[in-house]
C-alpha atoms as a PDB file:
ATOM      1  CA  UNK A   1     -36.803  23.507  -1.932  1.00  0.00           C
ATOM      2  CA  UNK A   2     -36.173  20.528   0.579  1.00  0.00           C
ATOM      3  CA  UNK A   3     -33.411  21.254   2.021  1.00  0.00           C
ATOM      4  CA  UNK A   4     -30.753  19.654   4.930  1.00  0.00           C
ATOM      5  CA  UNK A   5     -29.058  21.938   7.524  1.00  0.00           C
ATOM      6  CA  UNK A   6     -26.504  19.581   9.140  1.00  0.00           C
ATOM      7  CA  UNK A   7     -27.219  18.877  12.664  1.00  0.00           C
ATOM      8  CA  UNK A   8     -23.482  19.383  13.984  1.00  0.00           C
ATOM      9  CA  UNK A   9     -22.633  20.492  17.536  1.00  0.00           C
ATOM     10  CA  UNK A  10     -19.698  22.471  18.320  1.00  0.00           C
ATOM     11  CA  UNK A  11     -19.691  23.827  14.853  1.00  0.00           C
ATOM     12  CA  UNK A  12     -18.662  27.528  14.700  1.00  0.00           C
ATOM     13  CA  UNK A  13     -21.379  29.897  13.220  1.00  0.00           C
ATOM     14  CA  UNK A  14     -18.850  31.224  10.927  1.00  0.00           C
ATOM     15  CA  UNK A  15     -19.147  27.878   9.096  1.00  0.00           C
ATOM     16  CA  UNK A  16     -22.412  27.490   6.766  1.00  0.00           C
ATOM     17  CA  UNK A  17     -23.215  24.211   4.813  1.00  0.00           C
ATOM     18  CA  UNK A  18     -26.474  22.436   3.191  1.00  0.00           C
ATOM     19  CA  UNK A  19     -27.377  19.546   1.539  1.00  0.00           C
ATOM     20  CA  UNK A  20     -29.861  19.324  -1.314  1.00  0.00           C
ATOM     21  CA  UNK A  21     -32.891  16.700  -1.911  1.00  0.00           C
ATOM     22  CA  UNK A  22     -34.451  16.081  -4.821  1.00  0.00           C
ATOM     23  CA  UNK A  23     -37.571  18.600  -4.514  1.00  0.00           C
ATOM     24  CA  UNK A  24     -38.137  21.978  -5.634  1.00  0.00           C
ATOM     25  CA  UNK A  25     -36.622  22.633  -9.715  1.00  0.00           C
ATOM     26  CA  UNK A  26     -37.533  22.499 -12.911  1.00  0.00           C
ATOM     27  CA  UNK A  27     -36.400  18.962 -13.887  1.00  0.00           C
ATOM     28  CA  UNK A  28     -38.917  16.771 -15.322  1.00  0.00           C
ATOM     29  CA  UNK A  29     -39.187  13.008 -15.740  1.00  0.00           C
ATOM     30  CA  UNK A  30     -36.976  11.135 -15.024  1.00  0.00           C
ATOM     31  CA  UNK A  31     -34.966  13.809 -12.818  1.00  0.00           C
ATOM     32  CA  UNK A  32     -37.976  15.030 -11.321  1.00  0.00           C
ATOM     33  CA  UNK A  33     -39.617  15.117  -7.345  1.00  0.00           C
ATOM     34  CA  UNK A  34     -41.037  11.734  -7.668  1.00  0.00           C
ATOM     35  CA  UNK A  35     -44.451  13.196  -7.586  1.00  0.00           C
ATOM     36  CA  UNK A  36     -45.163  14.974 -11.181  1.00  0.00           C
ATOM     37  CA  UNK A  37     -43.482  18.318  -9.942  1.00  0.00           C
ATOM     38  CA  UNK A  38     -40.258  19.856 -10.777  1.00  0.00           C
ATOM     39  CA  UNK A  39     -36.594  18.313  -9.625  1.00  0.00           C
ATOM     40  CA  UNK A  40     -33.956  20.171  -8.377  1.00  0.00           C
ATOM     41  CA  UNK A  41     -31.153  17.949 -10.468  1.00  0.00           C
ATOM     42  CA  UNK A  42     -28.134  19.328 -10.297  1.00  0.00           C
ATOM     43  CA  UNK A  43     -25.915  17.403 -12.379  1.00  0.00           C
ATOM     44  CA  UNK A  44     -24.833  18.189 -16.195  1.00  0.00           C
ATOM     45  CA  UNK A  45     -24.127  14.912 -17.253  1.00  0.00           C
ATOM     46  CA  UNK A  46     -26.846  12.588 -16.822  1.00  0.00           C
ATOM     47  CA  UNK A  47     -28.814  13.583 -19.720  1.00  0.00           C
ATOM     48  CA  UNK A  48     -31.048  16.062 -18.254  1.00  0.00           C
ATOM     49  CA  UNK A  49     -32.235  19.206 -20.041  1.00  0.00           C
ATOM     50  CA  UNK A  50     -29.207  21.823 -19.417  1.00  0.00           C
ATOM     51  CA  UNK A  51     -31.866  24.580 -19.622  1.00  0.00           C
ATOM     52  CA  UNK A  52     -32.940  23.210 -16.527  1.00  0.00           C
ATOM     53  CA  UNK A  53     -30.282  22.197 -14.839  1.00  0.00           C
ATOM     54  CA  UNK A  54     -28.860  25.838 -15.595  1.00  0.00           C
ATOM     55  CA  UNK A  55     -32.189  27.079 -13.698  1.00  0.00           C
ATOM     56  CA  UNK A  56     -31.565  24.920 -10.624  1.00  0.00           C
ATOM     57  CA  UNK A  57     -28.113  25.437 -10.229  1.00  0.00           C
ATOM     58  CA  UNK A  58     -29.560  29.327 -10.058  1.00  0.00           C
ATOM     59  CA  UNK A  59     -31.847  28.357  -7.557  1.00  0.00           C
ATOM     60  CA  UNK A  60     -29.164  26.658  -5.396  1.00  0.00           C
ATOM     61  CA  UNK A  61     -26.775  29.913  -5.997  1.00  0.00           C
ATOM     62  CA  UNK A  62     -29.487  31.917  -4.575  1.00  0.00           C
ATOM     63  CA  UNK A  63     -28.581  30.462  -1.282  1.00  0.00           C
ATOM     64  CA  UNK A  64     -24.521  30.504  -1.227  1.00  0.00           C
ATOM     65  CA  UNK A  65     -22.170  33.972  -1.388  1.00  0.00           C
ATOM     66  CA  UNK A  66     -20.492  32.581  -4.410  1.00  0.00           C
ATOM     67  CA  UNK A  67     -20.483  29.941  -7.393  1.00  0.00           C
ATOM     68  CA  UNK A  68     -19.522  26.593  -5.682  1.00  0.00           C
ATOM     69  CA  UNK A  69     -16.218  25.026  -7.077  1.00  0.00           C
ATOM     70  CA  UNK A  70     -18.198  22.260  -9.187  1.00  0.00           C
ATOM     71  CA  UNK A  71     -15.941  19.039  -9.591  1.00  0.00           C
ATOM     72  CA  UNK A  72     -15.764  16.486 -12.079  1.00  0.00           C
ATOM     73  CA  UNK A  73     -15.985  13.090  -9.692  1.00  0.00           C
ATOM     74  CA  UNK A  74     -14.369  10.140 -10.518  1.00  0.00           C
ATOM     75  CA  UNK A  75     -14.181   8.143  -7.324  1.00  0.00           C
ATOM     76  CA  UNK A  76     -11.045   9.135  -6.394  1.00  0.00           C
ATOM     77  CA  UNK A  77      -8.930  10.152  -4.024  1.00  0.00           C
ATOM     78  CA  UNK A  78      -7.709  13.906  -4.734  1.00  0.00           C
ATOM     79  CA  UNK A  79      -8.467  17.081  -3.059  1.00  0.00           C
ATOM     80  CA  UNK A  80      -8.340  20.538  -4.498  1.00  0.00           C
ATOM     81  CA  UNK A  81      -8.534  23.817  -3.029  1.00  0.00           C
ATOM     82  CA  UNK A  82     -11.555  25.024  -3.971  1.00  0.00           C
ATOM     83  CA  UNK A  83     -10.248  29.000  -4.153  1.00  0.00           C
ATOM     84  CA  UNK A  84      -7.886  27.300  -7.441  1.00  0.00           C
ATOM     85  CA  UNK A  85     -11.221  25.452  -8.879  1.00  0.00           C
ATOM     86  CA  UNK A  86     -12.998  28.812  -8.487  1.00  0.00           C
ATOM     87  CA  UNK A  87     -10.031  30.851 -10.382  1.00  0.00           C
ATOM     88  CA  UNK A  88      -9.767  27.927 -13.271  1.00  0.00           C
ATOM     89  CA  UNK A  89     -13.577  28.515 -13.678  1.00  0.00           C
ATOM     90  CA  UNK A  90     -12.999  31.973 -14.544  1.00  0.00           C
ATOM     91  CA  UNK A  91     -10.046  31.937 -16.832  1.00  0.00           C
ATOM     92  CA  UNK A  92     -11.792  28.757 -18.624  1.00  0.00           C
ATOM     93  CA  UNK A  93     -13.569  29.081 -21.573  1.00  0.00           C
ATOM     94  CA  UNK A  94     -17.197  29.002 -21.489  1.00  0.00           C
ATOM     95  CA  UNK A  95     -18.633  24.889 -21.025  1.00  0.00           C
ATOM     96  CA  UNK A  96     -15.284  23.561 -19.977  1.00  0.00           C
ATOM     97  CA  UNK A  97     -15.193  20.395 -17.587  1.00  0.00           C
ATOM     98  CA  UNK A  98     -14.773  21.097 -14.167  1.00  0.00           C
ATOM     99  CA  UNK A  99     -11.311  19.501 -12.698  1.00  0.00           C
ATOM    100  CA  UNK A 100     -11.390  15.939 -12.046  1.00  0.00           C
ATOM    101  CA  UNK A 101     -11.339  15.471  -8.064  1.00  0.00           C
ATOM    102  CA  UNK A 102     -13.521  13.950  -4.996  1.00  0.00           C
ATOM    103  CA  UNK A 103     -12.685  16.466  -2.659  1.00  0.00           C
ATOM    104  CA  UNK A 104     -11.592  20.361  -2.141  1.00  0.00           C
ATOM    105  CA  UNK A 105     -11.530  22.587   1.313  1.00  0.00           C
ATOM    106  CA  UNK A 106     -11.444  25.983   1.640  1.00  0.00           C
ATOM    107  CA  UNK A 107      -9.962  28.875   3.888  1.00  0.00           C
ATOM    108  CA  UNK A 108     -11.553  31.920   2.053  1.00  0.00           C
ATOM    109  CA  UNK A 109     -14.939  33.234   3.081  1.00  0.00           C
ATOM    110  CA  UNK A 110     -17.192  32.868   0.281  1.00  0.00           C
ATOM    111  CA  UNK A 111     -15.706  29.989  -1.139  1.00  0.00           C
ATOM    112  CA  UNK A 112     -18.058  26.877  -1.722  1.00  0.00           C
ATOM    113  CA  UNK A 113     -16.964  23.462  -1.213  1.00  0.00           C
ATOM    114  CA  UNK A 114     -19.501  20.881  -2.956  1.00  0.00           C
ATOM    115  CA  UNK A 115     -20.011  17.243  -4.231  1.00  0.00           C
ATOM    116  CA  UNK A 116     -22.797  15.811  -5.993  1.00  0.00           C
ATOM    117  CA  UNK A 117     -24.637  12.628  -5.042  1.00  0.00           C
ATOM    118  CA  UNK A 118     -27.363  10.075  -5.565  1.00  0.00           C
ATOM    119  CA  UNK A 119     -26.358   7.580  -3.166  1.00  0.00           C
ATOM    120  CA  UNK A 120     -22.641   7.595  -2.404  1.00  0.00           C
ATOM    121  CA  UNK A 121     -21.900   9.389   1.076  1.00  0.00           C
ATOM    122  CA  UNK A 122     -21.206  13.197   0.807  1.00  0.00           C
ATOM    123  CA  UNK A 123     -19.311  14.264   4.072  1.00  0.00           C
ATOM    124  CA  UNK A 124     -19.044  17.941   5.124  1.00  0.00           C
ATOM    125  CA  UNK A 125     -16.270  18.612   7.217  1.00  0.00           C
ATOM    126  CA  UNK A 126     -15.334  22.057   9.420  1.00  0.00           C
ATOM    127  CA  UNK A 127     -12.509  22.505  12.366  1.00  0.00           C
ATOM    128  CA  UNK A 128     -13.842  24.022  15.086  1.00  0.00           C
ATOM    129  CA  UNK A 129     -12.242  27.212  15.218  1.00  0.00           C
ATOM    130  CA  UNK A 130     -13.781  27.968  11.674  1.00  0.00           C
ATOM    131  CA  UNK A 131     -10.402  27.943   9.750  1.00  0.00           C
ATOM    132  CA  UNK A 132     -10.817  25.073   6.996  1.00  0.00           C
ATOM    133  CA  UNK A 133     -14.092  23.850   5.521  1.00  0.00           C
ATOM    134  CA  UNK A 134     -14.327  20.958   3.265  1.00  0.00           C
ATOM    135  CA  UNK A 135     -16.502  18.291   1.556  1.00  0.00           C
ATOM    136  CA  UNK A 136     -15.667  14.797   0.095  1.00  0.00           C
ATOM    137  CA  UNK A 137     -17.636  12.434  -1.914  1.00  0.00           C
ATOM    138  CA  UNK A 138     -17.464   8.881  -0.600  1.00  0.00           C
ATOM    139  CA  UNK A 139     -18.412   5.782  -2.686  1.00  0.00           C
ATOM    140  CA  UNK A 140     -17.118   2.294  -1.923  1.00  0.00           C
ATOM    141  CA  UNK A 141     -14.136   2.856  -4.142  1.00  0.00           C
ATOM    142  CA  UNK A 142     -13.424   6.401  -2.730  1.00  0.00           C
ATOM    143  CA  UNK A 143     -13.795   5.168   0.781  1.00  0.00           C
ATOM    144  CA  UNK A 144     -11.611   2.024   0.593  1.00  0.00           C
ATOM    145  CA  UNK A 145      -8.840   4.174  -1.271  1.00  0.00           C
ATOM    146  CA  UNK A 146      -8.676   7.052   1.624  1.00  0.00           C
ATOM    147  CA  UNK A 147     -10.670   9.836  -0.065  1.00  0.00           C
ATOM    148  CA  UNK A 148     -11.747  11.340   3.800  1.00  0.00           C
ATOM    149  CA  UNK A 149      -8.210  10.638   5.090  1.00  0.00           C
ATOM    150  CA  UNK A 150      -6.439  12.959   2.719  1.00  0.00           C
ATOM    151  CA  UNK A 151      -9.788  15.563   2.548  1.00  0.00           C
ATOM    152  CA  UNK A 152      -8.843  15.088   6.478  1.00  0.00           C
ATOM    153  CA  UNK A 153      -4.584  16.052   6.073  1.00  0.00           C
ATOM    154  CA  UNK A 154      -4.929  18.314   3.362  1.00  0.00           C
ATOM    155  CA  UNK A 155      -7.358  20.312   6.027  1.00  0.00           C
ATOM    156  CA  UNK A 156      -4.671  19.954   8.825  1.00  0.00           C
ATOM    157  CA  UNK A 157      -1.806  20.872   6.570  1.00  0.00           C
ATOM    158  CA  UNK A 158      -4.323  24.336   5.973  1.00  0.00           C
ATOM    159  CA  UNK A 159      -4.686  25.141   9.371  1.00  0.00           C
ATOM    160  CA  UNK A 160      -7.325  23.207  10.692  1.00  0.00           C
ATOM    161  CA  UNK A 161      -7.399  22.366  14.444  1.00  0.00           C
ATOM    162  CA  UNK A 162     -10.102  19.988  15.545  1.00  0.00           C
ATOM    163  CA  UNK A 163     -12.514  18.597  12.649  1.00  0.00           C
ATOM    164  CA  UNK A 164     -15.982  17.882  12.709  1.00  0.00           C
ATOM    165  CA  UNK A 165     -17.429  16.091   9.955  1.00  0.00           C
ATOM    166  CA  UNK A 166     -21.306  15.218   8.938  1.00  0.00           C
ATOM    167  CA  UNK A 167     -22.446  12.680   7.398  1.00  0.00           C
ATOM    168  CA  UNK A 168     -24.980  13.852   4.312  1.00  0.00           C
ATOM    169  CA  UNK A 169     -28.063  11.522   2.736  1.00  0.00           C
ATOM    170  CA  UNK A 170     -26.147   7.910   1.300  1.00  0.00           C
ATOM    171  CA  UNK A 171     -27.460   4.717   0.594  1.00  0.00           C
ATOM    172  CA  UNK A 172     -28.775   2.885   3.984  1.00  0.00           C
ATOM    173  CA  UNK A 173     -27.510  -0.606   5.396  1.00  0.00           C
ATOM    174  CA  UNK A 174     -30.422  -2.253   4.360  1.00  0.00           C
ATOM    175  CA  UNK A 175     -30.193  -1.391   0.928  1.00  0.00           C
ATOM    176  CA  UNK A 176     -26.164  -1.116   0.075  1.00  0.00           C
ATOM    177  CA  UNK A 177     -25.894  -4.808  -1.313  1.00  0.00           C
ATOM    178  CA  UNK A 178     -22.173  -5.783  -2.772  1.00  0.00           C
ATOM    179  CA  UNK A 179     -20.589  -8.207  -4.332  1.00  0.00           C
ATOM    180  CA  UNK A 180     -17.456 -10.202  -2.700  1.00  0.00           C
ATOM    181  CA  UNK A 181     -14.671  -8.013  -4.526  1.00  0.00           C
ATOM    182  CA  UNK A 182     -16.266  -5.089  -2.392  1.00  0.00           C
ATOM    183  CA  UNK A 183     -15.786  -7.142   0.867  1.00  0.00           C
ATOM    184  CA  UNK A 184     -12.799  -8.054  -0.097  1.00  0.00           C
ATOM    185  CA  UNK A 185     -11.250  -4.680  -0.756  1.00  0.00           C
ATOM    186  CA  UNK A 186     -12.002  -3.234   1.924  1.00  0.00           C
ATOM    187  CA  UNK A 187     -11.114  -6.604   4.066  1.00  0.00           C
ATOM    188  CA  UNK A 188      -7.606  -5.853   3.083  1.00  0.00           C
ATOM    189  CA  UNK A 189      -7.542  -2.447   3.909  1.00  0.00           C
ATOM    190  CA  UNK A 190      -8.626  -3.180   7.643  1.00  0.00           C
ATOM    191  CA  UNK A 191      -9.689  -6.345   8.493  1.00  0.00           C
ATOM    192  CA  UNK A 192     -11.683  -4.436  10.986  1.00  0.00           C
ATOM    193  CA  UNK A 193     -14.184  -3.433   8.523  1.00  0.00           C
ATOM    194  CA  UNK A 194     -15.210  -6.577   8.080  1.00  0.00           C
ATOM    195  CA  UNK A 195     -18.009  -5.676  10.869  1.00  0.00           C
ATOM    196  CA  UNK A 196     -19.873  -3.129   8.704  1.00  0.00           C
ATOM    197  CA  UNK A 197     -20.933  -5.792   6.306  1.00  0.00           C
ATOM    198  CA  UNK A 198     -23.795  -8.343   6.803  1.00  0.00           C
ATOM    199  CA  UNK A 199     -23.910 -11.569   4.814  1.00  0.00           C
ATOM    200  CA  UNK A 200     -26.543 -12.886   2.805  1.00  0.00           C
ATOM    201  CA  UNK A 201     -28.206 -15.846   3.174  1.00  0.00           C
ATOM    202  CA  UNK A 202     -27.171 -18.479   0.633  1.00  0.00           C
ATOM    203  CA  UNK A 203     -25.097 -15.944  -1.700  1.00  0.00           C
ATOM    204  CA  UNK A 204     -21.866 -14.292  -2.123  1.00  0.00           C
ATOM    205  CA  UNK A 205     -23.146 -11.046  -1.281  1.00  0.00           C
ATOM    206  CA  UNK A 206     -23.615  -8.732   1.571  1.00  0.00           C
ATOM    207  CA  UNK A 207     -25.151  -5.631   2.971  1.00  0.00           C
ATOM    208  CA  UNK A 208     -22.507  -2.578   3.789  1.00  0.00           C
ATOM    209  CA  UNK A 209     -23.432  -0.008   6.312  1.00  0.00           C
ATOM    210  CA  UNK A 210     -21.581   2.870   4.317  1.00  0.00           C
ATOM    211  CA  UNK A 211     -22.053   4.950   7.498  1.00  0.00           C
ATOM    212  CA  UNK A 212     -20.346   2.903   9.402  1.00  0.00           C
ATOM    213  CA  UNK A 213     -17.179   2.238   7.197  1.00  0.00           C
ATOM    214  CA  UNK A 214     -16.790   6.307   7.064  1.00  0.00           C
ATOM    215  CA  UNK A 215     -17.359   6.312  10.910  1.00  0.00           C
ATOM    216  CA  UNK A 216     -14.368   3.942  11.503  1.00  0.00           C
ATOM    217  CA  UNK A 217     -12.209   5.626   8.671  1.00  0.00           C
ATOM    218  CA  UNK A 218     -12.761   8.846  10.365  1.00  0.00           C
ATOM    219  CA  UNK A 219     -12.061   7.573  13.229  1.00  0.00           C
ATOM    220  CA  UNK A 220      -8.391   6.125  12.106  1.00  0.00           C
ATOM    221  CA  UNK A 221      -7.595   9.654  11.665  1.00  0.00           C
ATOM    222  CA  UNK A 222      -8.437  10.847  14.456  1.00  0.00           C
ATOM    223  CA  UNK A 223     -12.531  12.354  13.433  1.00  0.00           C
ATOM    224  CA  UNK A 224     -14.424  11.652  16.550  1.00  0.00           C
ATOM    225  CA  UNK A 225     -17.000  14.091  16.783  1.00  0.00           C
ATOM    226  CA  UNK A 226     -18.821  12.180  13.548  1.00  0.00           C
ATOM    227  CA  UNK A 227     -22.814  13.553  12.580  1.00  0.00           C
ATOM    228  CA  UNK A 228     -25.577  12.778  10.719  1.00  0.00           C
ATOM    229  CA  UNK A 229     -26.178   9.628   8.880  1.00  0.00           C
ATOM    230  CA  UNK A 230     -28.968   7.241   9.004  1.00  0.00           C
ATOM    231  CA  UNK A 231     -31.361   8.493   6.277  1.00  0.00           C
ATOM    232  CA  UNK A 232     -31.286   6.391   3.039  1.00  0.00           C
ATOM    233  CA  UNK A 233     -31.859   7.699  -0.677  1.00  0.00           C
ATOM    234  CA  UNK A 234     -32.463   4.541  -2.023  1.00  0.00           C
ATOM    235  CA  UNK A 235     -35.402   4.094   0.518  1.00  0.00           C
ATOM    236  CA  UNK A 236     -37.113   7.380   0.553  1.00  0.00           C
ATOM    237  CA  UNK A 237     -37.670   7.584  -3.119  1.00  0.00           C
ATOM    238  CA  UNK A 238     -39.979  11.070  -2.954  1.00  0.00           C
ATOM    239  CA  UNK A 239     -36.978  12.519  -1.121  1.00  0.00           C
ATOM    240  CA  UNK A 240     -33.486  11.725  -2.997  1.00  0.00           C
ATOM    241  CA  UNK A 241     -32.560  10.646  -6.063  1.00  0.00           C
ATOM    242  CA  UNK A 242     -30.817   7.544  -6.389  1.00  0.00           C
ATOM    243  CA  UNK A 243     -28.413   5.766  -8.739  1.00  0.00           C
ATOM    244  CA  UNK A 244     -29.016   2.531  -7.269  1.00  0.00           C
ATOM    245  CA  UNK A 245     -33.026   2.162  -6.843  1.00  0.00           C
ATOM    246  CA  UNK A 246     -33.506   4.621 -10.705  1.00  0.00           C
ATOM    247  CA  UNK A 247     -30.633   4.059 -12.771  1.00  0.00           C
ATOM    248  CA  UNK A 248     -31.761   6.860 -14.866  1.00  0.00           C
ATOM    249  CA  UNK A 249     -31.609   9.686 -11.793  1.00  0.00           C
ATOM    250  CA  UNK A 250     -30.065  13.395 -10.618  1.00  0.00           C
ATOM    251  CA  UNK A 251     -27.921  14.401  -8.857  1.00  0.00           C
ATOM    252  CA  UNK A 252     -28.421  16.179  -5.365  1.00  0.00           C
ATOM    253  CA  UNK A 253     -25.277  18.641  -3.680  1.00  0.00           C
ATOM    254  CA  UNK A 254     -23.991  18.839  -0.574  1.00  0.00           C
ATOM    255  CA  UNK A 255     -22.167  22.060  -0.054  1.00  0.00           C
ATOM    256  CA  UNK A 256     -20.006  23.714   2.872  1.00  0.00           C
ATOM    257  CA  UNK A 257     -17.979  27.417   3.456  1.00  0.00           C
ATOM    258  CA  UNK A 258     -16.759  30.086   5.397  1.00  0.00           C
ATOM    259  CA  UNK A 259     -18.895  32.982   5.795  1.00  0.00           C
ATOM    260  CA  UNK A 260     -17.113  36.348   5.102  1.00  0.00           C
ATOM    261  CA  UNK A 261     -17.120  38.710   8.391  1.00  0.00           C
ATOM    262  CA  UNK A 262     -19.839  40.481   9.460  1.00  0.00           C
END
């Protein structure tokens, strides 16, 4: 397994957190490495074989103290705790659908925070006195709608002092072309977007740095010390899946908690 430690300074070593590629399962074509081995999809609803999907997920769990509190994403704005995800998961009955949210924290040790990707932006956030973790997944329409603001005040109304966030494998600048109604949307959110997006020659179109945008949302709320960021999923094909460059694609995780005490 391939997999991303966040490169955060100042984060407490009570905090761990990872981020998944695309290497390393049992997934075959189309969800596999990109180079006739096994993928390590995660997701259960992009027509992959849930036999192996069930295998990865074991794989991943062999690295975590506990199930992570799965969510059903819908580009959205809404955070969860992910201690009440984890309890619905056990009182559900077995193959239920995981709540419907883009975000959850956490203030147990032991409990997972995670979102699934294959080309939106997955941010990992911790405080830096190792009191609230959390994790967001950050599309255009989650982004221009506030999904890391409120993943940002439902961690200060938990506790959390200074936050740290990362910034986890996305879709790069060079790659991230939209269409006018993107522009436009965010435009009228904060007209000082408007310099994360490059025009295109001769069309209606543009490139988005999706880094940047979270950078200067972050930053409106006060999330300075910002990490990560850079890589691209739709570029590096035998690393991470993606949506955008596939169509027909996984699913990778990015995943954050508390450790319990030593």
């Amino acid at each position: 397994m391939d997999i991303l430690i966040p490169d955060w300074a100042g984060a407490p070593a009570s905090v761990g957190a990872l981020s998944t590629t695309r290497t390393g399962g049992f997934s075959r074509v189309p969800y596999d490495d990109g180079a006739d081995g096994g993928g390590l999809n995660l997701g259960i609803h992009v027509g992959d074989d849930p036999v192996a999907v069930a295998r990865n997920r074991a794989l991943l769990r062999n690295l975590l103290p506990s199930e992570p509190a799965w969510l059903t994403q819908v580009h959205g704005t809404t955070v969860l705790d992910a201690a009440d995800v984890m309890s619905a998961m056990q009182t559900e009955a077995p193959g239920a659908a995981a709540p419907q949210a883009d975000a959850s924290i956490a203030t147990r040790p032991g409990v997972v925070c995670v979102v699934q990707t294959a080309d939106c932006l997955p941010v990992l956030f911790c405080d830096v006195n190792g009191r609230v973790v959390g994790a967001a997944h950050a599309g255009w329409r989650g982004l221009v709608s506030g999904v890391l603001e409120q993943t940002v005040s439902r961690m200060r109304d938990a506790g959390a002092g200074e936050i740290l966030a990362w910034l986890g494998p996305a879709i790069g600048p060079d790659s991230f072309e939209v269409g006018q109604d993107v522009f436009d949307a965010f435009a009228g959110s904060d007209a000082t977007l408007i310099s994360a997006f490059k025009p295109i020659a001769g069309q209606e179109k543009y490139l988005a740095d999706i880094y940047t945008l979270a950078r200067m949302r972050l930053a409106g709320s006060g999330v300075t010390q910002v990490h990560g960021g850079g890589l691209c999923t739709v570029k590096e094909a035998r690393r991470f899946y993606s949506y955008r460059r596939d169509r027909f694609t996984g699913r990778m995780a990015s995943l954050i908690w508390l450790k319990q005490p030593v």
